[in-house]
Protein backbone atom coordinates (compact mmCIF):
# COMPACT_ATOMS: atom_id res chain seq x y z
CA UNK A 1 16.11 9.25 -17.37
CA UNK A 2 13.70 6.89 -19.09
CA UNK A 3 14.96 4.96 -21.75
CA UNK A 4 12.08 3.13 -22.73
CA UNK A 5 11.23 3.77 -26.44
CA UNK A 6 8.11 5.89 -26.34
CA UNK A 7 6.24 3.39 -29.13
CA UNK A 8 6.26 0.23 -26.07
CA UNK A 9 5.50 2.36 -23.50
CA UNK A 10 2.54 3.02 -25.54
CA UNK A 11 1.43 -0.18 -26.29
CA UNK A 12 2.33 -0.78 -22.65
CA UNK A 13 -0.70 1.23 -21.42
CA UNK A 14 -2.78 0.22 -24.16
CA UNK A 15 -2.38 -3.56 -23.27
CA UNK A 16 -2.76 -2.95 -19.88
CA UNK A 17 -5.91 -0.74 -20.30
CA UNK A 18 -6.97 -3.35 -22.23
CA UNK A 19 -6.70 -5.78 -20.27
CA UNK A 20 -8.51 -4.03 -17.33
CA UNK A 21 -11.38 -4.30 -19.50
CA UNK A 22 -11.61 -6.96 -20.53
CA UNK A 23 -11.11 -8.19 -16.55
CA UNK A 24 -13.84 -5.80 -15.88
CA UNK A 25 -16.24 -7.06 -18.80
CA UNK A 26 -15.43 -10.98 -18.69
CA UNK A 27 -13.94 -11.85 -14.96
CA UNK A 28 -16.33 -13.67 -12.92
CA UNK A 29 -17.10 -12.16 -9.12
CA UNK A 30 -13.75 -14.62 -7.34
CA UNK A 31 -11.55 -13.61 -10.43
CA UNK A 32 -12.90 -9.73 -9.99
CA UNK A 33 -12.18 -10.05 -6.11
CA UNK A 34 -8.67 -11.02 -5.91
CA UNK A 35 -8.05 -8.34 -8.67
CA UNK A 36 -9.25 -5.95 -5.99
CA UNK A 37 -7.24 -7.12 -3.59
CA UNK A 38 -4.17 -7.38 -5.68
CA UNK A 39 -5.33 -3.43 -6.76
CA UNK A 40 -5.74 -2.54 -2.94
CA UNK A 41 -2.58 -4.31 -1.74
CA UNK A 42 -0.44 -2.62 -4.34
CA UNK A 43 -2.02 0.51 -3.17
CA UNK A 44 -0.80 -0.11 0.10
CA UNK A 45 2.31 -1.20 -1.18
CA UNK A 46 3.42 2.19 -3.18
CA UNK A 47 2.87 3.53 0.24
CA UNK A 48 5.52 1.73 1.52
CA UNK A 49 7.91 1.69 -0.97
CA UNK A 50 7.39 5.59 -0.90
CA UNK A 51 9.33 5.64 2.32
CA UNK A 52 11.53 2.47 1.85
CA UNK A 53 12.94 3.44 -1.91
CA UNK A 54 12.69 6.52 -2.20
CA UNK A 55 13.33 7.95 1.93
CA UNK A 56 15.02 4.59 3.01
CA UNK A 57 13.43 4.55 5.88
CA UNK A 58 12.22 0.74 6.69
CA UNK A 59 8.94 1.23 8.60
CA UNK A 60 6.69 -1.83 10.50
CA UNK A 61 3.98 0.66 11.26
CA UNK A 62 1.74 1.13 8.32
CA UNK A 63 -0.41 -1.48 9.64
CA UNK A 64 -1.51 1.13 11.76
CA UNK A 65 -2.41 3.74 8.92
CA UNK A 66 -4.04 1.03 6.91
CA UNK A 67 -6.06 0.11 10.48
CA UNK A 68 -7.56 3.57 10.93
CA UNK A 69 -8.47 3.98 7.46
CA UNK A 70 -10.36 0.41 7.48
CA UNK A 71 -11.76 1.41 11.01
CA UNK A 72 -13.05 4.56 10.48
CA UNK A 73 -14.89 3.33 7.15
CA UNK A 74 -16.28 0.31 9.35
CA UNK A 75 -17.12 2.80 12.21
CA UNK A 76 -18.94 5.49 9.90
CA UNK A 77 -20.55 2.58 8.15
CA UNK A 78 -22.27 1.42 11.56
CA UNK A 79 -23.75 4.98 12.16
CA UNK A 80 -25.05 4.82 8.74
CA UNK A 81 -22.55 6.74 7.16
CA UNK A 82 -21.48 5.42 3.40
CA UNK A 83 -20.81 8.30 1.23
CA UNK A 84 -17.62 7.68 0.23
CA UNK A 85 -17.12 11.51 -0.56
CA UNK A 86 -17.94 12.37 3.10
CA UNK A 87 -16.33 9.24 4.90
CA UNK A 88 -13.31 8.34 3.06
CA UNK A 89 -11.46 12.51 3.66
CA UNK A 90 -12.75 11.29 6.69
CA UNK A 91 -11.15 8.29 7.20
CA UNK A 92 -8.16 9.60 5.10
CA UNK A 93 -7.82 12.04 7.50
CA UNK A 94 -7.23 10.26 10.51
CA UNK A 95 -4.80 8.16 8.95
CA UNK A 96 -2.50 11.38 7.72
CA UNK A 97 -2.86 12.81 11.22
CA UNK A 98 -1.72 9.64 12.59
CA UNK A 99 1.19 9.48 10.27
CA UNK A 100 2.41 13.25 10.82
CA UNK A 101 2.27 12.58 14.86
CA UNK A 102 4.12 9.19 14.51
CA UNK A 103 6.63 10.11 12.09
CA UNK A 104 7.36 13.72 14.05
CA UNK A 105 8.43 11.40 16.57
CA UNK A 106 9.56 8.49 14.99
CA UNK A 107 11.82 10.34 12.82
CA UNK A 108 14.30 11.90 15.38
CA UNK A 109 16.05 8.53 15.86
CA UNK A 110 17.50 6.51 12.83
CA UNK A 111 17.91 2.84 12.07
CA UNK A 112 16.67 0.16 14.02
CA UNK A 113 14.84 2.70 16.73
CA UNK A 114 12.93 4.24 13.88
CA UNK A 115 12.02 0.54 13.02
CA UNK A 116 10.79 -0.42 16.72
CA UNK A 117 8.94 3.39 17.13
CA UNK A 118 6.97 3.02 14.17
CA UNK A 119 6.23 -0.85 15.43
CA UNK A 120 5.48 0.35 18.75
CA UNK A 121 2.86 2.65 17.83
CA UNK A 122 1.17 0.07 15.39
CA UNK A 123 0.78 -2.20 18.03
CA UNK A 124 -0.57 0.12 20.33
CA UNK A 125 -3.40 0.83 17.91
CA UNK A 126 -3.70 -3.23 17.55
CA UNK A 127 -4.16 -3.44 21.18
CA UNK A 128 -6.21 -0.41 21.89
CA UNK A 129 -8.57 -1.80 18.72
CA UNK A 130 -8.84 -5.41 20.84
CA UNK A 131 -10.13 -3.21 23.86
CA UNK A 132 -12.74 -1.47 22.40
CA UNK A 133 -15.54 -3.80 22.67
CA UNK A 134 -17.90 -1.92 20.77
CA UNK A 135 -16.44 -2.93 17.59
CA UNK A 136 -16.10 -6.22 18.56
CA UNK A 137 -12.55 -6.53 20.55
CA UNK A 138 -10.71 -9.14 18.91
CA UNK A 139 -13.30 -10.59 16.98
CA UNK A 140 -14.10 -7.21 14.84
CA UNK A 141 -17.12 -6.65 13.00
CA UNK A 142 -19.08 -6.78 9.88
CA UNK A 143 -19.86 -3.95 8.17
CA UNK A 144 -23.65 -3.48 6.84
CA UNK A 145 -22.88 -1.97 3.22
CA UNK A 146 -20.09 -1.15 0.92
CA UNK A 147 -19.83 2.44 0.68
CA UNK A 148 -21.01 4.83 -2.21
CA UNK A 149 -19.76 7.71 -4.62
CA UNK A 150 -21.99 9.93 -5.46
CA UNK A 151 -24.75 7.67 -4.66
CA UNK A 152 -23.28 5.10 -6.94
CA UNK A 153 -23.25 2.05 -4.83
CA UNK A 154 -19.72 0.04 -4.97
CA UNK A 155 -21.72 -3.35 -4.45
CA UNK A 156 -21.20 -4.43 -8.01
CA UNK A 157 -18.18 -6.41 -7.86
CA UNK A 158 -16.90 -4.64 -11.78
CA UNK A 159 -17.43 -1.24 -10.27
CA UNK A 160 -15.58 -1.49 -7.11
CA UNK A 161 -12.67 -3.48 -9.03
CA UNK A 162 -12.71 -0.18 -11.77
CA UNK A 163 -13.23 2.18 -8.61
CA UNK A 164 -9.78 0.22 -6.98
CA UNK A 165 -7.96 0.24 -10.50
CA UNK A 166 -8.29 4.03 -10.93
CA UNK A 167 -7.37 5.15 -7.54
CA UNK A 168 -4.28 2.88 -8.19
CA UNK A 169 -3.32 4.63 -11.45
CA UNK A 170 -4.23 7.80 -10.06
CA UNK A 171 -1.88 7.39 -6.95
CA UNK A 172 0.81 6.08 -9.06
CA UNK A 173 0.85 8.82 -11.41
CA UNK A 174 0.80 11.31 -8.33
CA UNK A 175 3.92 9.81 -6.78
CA UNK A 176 5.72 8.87 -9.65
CA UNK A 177 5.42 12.84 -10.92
CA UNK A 178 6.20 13.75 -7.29
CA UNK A 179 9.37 11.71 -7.80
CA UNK A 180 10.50 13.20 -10.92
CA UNK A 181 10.13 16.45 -8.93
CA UNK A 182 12.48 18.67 -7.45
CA UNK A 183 11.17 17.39 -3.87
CA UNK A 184 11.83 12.94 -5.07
CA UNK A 185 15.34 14.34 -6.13
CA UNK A 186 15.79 16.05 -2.63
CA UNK A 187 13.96 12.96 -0.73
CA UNK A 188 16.45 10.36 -2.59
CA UNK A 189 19.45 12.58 -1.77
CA UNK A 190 18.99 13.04 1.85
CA UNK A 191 18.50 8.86 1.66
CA UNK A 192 22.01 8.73 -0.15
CA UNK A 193 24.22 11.00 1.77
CA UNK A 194 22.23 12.90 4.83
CA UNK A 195 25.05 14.60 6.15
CA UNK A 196 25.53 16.36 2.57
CA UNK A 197 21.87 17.02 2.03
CA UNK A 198 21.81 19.10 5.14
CA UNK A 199 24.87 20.73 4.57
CA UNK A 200 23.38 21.33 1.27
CA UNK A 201 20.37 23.21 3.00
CA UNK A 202 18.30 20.94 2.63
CA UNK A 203 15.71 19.96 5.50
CA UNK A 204 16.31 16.24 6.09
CA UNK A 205 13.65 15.95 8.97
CA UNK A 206 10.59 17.65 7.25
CA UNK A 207 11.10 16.17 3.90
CA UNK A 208 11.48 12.88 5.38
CA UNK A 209 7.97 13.92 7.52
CA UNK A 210 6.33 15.10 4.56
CA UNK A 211 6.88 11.51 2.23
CA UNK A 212 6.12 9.72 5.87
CA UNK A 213 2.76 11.56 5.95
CA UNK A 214 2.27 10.87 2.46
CA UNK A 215 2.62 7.76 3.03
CA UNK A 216 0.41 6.94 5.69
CA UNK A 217 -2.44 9.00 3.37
CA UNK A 218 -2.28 6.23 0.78
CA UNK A 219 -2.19 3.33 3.49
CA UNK A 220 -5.32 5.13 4.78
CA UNK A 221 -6.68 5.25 1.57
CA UNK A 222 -6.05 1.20 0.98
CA UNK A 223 -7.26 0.67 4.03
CA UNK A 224 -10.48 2.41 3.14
CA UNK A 225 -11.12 -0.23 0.16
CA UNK A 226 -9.68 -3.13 1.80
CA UNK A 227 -13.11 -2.72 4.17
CA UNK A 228 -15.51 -1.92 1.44
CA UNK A 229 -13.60 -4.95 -0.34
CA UNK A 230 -13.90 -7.80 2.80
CA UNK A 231 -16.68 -6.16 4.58
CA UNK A 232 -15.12 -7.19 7.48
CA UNK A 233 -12.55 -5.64 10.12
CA UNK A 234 -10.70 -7.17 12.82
CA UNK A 235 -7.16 -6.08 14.32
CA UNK A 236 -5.83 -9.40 12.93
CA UNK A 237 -7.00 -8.83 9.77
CA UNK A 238 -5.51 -4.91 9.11
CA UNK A 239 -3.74 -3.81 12.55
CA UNK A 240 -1.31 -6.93 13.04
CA UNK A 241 2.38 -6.32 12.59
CA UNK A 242 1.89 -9.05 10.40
CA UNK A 243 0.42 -6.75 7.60
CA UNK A 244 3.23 -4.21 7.45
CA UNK A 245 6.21 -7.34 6.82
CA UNK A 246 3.83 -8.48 3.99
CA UNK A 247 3.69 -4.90 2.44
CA UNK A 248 8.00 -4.98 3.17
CA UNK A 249 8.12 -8.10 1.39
CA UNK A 250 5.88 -7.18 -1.62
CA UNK A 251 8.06 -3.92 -1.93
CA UNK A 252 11.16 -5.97 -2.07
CA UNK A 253 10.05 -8.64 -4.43
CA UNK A 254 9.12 -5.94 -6.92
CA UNK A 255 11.87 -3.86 -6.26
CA UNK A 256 11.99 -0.51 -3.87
CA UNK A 257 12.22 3.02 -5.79
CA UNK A 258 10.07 2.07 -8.59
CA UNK A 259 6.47 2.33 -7.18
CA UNK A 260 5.42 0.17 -10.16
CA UNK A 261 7.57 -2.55 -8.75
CA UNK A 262 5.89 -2.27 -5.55
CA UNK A 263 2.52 -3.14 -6.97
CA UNK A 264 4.01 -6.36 -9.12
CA UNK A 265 5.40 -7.05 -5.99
CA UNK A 266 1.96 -7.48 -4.70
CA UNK A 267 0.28 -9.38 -7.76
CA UNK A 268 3.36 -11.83 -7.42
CA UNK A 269 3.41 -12.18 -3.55
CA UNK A 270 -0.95 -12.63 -3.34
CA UNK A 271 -0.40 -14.88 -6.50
CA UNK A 272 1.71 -16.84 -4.90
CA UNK A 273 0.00 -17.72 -1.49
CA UNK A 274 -3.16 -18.36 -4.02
CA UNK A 275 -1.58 -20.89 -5.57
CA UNK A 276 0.72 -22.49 -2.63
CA UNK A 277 -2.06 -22.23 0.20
CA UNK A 278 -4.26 -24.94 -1.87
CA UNK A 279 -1.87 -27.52 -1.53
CA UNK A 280 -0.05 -26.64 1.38
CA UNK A 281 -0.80 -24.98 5.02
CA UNK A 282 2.91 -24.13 5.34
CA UNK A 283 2.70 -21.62 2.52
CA UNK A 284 4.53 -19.08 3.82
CA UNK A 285 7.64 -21.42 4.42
CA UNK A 286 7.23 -21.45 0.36
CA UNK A 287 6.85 -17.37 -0.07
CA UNK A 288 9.86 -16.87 2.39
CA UNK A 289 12.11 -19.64 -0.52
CA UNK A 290 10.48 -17.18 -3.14
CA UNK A 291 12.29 -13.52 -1.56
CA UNK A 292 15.31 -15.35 -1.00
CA UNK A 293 15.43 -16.44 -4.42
CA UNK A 294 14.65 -13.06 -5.65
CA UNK A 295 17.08 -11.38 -3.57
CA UNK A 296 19.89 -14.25 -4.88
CA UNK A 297 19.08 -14.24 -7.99
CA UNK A 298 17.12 -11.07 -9.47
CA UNK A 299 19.14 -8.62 -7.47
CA UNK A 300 17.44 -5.57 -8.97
CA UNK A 301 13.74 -6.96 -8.54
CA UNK A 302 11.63 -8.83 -10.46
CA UNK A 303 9.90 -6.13 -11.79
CA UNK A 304 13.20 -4.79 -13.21
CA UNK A 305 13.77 -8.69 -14.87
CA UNK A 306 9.89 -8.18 -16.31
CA UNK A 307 11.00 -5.03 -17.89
CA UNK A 308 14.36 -6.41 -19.70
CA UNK A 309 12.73 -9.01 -21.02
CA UNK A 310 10.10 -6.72 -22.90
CA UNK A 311 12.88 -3.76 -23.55
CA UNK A 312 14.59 -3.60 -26.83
């Protein structure tokens, strides 16, 4: 039960809305960029946390999802394809039936198998991406436009950071009321006790499919902006491994099983190698002192600590 007094979280969202406009009306085109990315990244991130907090399932394969959804933008994009209403379902798409097959699989072992299945198939899509030398191999490709909606062209960098803001708020307010529901309640107790879920009658295995396809949606969906946002695609850059123990660490910084805390997660972790990578190469040596300080001292997240401070 929330109980935040409904007066701050009111001023909450105004200050926050407020501040996205103000972003959007005075941020210059860097400042407007890495709010993008911070807004794509979280995206990605509420994916994960969707099946680390709230399924506790720990998953190194939604580099994959995020992959197809950048890939299938990039491809459409080269056959002159950049409706977003026609190539992002598209792209969406793929990425959902990717997740469904994976996790059907995936999900009949437990613990550390589930970890190396959904790792195994990422980097199966990392490798098959390299081979394909039509969209560059390793090297990737550029892509010749950011895609539209409705015709409106994202190229303006205050309309695709708006455009990445509101599909944020929008998934956020879709999982947290899926949450609150009757199927979060059902999710988080099969996480909690399994064996007394089931015996419950509760279906463990398709619930735990259904917030893994989920899942993989929203990756898709990040990894739809994250193209339009670089203009660029290479496995490196959205298939590696590499991507999915970012999106882990982001969800833990914040704090799994609060979907906001994944996205703070995000701001904080991108903030961070922003500031450390200018004086440093070794900034990950720097991020990697950061969780372990979080996890030592903040044991309930730091977007948990945020919220104290501000709560009556």
């Amino acid at each position: 039960m929330n109980t935040t007094p409904l007066s701050l979280r009111i001023a909450t969202v105004c200050a926050i809305a407020i501040f996205i406009a103000a972003l959007a009306a005075f941020g210059d085109q860097t400042l407007l960029r890495f709010a993008s990315r911070i807004a794509i990244m979280g995206l990605a991130a509420v994916a994960v946390d969707i099946v680390l907090g709230y399924a506790g399932l720990v998953s190194l394969g939604h580099a994959a999802f995020f992959g197809l959804g950048a890939y299938v933008t990039g491809s459409l994009a080269l056959l002159g394809y950049t409706e977003g209403f026609f190539v992002w379902p598209i792209a969406i798409g793929v990425a959902t039936l990717a997740a469904f097959i994976i996790g059907a699989l995936a999900l009949r072992t437990t613990g550390v198998y589930f970890i190396m299945i959904t790792l195994a198939f990422a980097q199966m899509f990392y490798y098959g991406a390299n081979a394909v030398p039509g969209l560059g191999g390793a090297d990737g490709f550029r892509l010749p436009s950011r895609s539209t909606l409705a015709g409106i062209p994202l190229d303006d960098p205050r309309v695709f950071f708006l455009a990445c803001t509101l599909i944020l708020i929008a998934v956020l307010l879709f999982a947290r009321r899926a949450s609150g529901a009757a199927f979060g309640s059902a999710l988080q107790a099969a996480r909690d006790d399994a064996m007394r879920s089931a015996a419950s009658g509760i279906g463990n295995y398709w619930l735990r499919l259904t917030a893994f396809t989920v899942s993989g949606a929203i990756a898709g969906l990040a990894g739809v902006l994250s193209a339009n946002l670089t203009l660029y695609i290479a496995p490196s850059s959205v298939l590696s491994w590499h991507l999915s123990a970012e999106l882990l660490v982001m969800v833990i910084l914040g704090m799994a099983g609060t979907l906001y805390g994944a996205v703070a997660g995000a701001a904080i972790f991108l903030a961070l190698i922003e500031m450390i990578s200018r004086y440093t190469d070794f900034w990950a040596m720097y991020v990697g002192i950061a969780v372990i300080a979080r996890v030592l001292l903040f044991r309930d997240g730091l977007f948990i600590a945020l919220r104290r401070l501000v709560t009556p």
